[in-house]
N, C-alpha and C. Protein backbone atom coordinates (compact mmCIF):
# COMPACT_ATOMS: atom_id res chain seq x y z
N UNK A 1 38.01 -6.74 73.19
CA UNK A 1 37.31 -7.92 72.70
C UNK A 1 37.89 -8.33 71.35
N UNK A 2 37.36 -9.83 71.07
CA UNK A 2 38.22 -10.17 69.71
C UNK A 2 37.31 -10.51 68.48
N UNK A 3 37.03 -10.31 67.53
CA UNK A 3 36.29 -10.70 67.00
C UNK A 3 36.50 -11.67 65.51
N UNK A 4 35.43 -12.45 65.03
CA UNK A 4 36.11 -13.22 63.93
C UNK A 4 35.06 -13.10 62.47
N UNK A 5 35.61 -12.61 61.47
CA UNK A 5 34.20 -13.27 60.26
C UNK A 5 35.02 -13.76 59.39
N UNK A 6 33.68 -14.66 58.86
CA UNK A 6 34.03 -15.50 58.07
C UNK A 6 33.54 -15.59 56.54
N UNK A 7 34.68 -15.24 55.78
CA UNK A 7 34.55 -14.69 54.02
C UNK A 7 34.75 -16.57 52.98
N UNK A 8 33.14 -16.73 53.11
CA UNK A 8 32.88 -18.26 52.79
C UNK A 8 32.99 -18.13 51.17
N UNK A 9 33.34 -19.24 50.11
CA UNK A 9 32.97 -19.18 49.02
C UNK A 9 33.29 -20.50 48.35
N UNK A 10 32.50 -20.36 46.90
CA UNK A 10 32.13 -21.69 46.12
C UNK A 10 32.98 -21.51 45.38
N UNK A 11 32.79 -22.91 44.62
CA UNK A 11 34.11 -22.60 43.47
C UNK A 11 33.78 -21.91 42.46
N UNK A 12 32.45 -21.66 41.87
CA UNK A 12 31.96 -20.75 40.90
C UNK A 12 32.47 -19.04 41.23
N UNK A 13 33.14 -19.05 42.43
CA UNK A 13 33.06 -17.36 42.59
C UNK A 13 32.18 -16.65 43.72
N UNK A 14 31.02 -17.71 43.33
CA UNK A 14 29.83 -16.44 44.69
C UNK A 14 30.35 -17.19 46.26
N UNK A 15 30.34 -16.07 47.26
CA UNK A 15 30.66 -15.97 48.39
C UNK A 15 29.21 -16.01 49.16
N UNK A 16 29.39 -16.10 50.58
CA UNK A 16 28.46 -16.08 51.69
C UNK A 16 27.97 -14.79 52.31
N UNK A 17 26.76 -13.76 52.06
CA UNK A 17 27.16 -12.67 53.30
C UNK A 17 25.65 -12.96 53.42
N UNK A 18 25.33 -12.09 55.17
CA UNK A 18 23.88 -12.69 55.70
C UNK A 18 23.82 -10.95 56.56
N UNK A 19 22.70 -10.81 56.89
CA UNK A 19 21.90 -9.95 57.26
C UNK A 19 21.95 -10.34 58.39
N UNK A 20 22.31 -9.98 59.51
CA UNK A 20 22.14 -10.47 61.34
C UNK A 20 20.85 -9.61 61.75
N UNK A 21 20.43 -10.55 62.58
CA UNK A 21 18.63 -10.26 62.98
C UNK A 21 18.48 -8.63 63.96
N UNK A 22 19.87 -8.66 64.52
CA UNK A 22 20.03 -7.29 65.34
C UNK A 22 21.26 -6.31 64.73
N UNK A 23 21.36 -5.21 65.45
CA UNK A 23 21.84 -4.14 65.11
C UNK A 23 21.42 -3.95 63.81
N UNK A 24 21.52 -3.56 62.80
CA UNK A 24 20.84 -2.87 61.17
C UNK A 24 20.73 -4.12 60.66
N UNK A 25 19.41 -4.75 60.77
CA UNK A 25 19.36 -5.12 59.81
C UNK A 25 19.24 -5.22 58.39
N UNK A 26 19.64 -4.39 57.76
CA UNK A 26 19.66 -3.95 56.45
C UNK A 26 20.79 -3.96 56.13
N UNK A 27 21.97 -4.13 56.46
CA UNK A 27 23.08 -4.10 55.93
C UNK A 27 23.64 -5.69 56.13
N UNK A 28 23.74 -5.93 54.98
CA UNK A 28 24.92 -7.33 54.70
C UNK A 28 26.35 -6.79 55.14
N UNK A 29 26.59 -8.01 55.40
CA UNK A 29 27.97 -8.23 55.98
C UNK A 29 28.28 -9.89 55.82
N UNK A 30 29.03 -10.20 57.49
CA UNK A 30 29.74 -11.59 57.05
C UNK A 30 29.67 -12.33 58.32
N UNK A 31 28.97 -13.30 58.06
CA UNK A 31 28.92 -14.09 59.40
C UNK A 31 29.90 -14.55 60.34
N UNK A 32 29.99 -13.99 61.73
CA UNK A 32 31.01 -13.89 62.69
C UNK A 32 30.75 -13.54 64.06
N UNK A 33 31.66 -13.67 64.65
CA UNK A 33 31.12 -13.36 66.26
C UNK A 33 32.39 -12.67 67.41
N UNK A 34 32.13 -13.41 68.14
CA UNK A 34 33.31 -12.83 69.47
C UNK A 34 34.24 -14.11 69.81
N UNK A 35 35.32 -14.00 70.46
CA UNK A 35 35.81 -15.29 70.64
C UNK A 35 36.70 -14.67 71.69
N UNK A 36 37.38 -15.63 72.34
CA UNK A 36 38.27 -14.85 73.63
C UNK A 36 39.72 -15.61 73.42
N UNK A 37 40.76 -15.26 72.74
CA UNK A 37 41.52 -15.41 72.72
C UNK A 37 42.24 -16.73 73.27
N UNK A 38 42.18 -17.22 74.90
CA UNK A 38 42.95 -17.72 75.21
C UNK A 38 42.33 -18.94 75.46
N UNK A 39 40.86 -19.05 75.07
CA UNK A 39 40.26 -20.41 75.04
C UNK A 39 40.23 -20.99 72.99
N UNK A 40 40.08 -20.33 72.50
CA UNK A 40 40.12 -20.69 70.99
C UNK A 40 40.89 -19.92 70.04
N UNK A 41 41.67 -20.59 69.00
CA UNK A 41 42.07 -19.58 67.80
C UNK A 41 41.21 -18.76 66.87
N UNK A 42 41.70 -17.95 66.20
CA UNK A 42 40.66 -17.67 65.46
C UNK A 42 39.79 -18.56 64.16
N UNK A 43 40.72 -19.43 64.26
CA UNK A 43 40.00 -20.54 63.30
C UNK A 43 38.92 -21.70 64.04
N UNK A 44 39.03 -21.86 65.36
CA UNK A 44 38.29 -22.53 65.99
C UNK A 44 36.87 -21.41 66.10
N UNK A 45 37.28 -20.53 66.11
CA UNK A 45 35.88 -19.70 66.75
C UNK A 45 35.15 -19.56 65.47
N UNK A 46 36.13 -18.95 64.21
CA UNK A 46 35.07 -18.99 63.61
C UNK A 46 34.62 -19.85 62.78
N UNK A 47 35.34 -21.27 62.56
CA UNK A 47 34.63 -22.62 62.57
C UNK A 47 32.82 -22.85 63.48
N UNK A 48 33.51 -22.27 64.68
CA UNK A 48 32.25 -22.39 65.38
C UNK A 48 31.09 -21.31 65.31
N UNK A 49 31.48 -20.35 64.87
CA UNK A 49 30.32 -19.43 64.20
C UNK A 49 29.49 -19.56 63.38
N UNK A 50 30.37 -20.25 62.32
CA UNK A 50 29.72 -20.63 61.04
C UNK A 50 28.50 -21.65 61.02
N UNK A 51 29.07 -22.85 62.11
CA UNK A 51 28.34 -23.71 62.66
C UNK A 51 26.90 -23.75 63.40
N UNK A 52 27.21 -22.41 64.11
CA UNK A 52 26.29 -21.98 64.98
C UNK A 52 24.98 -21.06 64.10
N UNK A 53 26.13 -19.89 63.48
CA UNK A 53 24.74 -19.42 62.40
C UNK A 53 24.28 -20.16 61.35
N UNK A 54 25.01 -20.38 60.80
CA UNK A 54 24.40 -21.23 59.19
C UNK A 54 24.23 -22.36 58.99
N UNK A 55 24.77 -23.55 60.28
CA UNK A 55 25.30 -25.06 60.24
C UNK A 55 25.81 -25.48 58.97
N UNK A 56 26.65 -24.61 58.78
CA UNK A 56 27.67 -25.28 57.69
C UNK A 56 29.17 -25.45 58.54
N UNK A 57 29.70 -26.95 58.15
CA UNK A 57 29.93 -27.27 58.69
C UNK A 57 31.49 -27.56 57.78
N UNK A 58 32.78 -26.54 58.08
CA UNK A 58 33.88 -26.13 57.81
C UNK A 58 35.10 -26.36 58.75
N UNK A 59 36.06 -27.12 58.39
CA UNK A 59 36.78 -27.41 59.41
C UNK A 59 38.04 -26.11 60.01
N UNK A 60 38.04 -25.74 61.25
CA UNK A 60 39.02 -25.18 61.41
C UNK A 60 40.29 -24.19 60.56
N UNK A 61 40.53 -26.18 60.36
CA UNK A 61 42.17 -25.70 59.55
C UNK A 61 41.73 -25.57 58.37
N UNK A 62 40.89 -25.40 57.67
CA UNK A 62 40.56 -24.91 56.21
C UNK A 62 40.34 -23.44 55.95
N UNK A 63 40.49 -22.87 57.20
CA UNK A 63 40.54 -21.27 57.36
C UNK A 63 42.10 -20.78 57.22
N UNK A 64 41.90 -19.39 56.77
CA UNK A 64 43.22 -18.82 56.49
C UNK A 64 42.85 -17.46 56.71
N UNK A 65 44.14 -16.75 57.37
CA UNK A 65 43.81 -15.35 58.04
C UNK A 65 44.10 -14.57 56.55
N UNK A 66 42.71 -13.31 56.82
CA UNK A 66 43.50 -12.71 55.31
C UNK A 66 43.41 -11.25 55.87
N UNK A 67 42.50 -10.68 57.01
CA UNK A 67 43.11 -9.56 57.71
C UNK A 67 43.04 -9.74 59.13
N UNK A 68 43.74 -8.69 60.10
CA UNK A 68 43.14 -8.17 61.33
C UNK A 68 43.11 -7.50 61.16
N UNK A 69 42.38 -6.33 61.99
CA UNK A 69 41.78 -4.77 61.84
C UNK A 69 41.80 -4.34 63.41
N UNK A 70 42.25 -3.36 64.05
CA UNK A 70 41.39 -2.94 65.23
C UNK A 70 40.30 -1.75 64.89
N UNK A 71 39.05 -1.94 65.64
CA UNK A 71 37.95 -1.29 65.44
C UNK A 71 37.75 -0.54 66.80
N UNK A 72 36.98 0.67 66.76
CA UNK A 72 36.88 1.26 67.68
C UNK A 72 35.59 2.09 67.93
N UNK A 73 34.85 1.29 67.06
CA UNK A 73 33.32 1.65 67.11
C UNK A 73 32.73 1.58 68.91
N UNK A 74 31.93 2.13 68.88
CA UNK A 74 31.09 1.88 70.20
C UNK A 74 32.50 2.38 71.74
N UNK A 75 32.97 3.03 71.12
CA UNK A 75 33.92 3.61 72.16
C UNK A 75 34.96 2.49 72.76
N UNK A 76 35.07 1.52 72.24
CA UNK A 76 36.04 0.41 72.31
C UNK A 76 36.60 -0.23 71.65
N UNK A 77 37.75 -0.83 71.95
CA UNK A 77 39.15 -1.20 71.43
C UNK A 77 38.94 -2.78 70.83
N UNK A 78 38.48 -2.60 69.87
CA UNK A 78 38.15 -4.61 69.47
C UNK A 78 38.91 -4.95 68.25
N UNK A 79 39.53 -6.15 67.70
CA UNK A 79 40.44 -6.54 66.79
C UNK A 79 39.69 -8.23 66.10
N UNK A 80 39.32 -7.24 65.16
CA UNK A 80 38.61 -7.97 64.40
C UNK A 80 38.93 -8.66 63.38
N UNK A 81 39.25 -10.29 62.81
CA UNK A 81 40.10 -11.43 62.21
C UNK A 81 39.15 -11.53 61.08
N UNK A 82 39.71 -11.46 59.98
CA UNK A 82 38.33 -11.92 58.88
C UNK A 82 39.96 -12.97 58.44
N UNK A 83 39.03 -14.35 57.82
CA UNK A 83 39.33 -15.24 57.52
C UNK A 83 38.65 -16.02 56.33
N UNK A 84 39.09 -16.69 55.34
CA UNK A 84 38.49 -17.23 53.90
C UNK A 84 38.75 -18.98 54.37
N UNK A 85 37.50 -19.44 53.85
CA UNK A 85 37.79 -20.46 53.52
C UNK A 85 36.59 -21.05 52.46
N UNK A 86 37.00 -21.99 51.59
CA UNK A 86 35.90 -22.76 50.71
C UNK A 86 35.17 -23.43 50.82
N UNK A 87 33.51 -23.29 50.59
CA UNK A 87 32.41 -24.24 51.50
C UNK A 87 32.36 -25.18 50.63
N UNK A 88 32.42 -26.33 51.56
CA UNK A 88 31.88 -27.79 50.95
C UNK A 88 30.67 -27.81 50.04
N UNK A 89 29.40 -27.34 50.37
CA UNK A 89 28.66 -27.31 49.55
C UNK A 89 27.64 -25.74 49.52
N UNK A 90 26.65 -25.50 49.27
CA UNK A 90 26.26 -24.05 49.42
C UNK A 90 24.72 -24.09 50.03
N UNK A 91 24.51 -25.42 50.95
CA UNK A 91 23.20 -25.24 51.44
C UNK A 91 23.36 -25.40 53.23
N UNK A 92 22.47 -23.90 53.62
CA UNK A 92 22.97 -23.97 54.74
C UNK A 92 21.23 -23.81 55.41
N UNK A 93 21.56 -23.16 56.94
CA UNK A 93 20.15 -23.54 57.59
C UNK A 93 20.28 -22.12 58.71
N UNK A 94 19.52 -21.01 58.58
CA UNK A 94 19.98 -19.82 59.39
C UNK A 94 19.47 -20.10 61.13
N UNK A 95 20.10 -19.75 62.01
CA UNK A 95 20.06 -19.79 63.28
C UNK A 95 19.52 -18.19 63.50
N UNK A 96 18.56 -18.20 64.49
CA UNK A 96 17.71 -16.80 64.66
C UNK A 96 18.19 -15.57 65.18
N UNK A 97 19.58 -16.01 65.23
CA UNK A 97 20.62 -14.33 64.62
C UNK A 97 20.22 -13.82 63.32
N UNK A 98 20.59 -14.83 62.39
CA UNK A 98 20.96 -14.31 60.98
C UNK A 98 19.19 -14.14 60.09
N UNK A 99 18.99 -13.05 59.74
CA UNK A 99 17.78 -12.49 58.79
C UNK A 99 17.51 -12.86 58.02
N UNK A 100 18.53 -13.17 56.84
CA UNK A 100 18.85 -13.64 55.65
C UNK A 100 20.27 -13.96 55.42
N UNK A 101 20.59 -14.61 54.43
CA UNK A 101 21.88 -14.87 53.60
C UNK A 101 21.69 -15.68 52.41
N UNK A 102 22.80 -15.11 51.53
CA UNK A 102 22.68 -15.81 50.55
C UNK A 102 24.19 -15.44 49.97
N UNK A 103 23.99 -16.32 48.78
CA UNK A 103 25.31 -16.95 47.91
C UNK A 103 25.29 -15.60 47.19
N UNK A 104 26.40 -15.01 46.86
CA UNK A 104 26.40 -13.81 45.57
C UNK A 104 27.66 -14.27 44.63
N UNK A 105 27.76 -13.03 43.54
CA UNK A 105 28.95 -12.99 43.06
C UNK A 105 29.79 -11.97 43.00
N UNK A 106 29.06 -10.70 43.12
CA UNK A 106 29.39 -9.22 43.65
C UNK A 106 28.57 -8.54 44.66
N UNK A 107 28.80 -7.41 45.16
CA UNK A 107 27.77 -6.25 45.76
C UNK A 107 26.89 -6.02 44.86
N UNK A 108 26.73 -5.84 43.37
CA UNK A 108 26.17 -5.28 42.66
C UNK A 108 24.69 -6.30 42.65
N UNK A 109 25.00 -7.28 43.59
CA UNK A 109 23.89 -8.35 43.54
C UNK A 109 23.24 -8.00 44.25
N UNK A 110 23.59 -7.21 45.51
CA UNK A 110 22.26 -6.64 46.88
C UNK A 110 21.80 -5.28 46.25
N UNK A 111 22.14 -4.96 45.35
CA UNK A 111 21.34 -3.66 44.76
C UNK A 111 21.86 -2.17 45.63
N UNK A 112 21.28 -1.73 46.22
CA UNK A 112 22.02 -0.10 46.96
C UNK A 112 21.51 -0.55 48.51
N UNK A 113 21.52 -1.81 48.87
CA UNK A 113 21.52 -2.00 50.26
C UNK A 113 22.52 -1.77 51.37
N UNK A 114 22.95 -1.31 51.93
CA UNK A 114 24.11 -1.04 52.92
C UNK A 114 25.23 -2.65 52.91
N UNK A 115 26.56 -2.39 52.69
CA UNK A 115 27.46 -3.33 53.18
C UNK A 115 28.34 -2.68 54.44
N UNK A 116 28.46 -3.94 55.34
CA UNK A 116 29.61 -3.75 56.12
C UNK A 116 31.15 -3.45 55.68
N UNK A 117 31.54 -2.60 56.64
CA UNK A 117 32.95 -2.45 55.99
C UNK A 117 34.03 -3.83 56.10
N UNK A 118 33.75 -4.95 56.66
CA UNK A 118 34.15 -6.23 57.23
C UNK A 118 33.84 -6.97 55.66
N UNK A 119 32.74 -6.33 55.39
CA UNK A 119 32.68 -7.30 53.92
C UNK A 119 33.16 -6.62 52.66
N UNK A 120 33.40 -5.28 52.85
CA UNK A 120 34.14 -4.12 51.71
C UNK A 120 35.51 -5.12 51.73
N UNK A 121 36.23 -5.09 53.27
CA UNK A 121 37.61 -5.52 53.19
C UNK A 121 37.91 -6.87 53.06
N UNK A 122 37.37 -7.96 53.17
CA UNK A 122 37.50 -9.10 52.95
C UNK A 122 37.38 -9.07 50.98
N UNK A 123 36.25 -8.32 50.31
CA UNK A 123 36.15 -8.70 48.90
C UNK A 123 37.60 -7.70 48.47
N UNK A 124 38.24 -6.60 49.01
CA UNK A 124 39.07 -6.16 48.24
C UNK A 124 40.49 -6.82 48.71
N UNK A 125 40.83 -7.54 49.71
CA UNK A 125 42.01 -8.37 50.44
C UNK A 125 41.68 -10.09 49.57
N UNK A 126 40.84 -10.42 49.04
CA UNK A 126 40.69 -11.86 48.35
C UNK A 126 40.45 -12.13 46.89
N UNK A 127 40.18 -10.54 46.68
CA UNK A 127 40.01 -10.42 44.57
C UNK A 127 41.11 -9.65 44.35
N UNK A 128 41.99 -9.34 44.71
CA UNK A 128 43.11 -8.49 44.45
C UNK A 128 43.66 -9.26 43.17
């Protein structure tokens, strides 16, 4: 399977991460999904993720690949695309996946709450 997230941010610095309503919810991460290769790029899909969870509304080509990863959680082989791009503005609207989200400027902003490792590697691949 293929997967895509999406490492959103303002021009002040603070970025996008959201709480998804299933699997832990307690841990932030980065809004994203599944996509199948041979019907969308990874910029179409996760254009359309973004859309779908947050209705913010980011074009495609304003995405830029900044890793792939293969993951092998859950006893399977999945290759997972994190991608950056800059949000137009910072007000969005959650779809009943997502728990919460909000704008930050570090981790040190969720306090000792669990992060995804999807959002460890996107902040150390884009503040370098």
């Amino acid at each position: 399977m293929a997967g895509v997230k999406a490492f959103l941010t303002l021009p002040d610095g603070r970025f996008l991460v959201v709480r998804h309503a299933y699997g832990d919810p307690t841990r932030w991460g980065l809004p994203g999904g599944g996509y199948r290769p041979g019907r969308e790029t990874p910029q179409q899909a996760v254009a359309r993720e973004v859309a779908e969870e947050l209705h913010i509304d980011v074009a495609p080509n304003a995405f830029a690949v900044v890793d792939r990863a293969v993951s092998t959680l859950e006893g399977k082989r999945d290759t997972v695309t994190i991608l950056t791009a800059a949000a137009v503005e910072e007000a969005f609207t959650l779809a009943p996946e997502i728990a919460e989200a909000r704008w930050i400027h570090g981790l040190t902003d969720l306090g000792t709450a669990p992060v995804s490792r999807w959002l460890r590697s996107a902040l150390a691949l884009t503040r370098q």
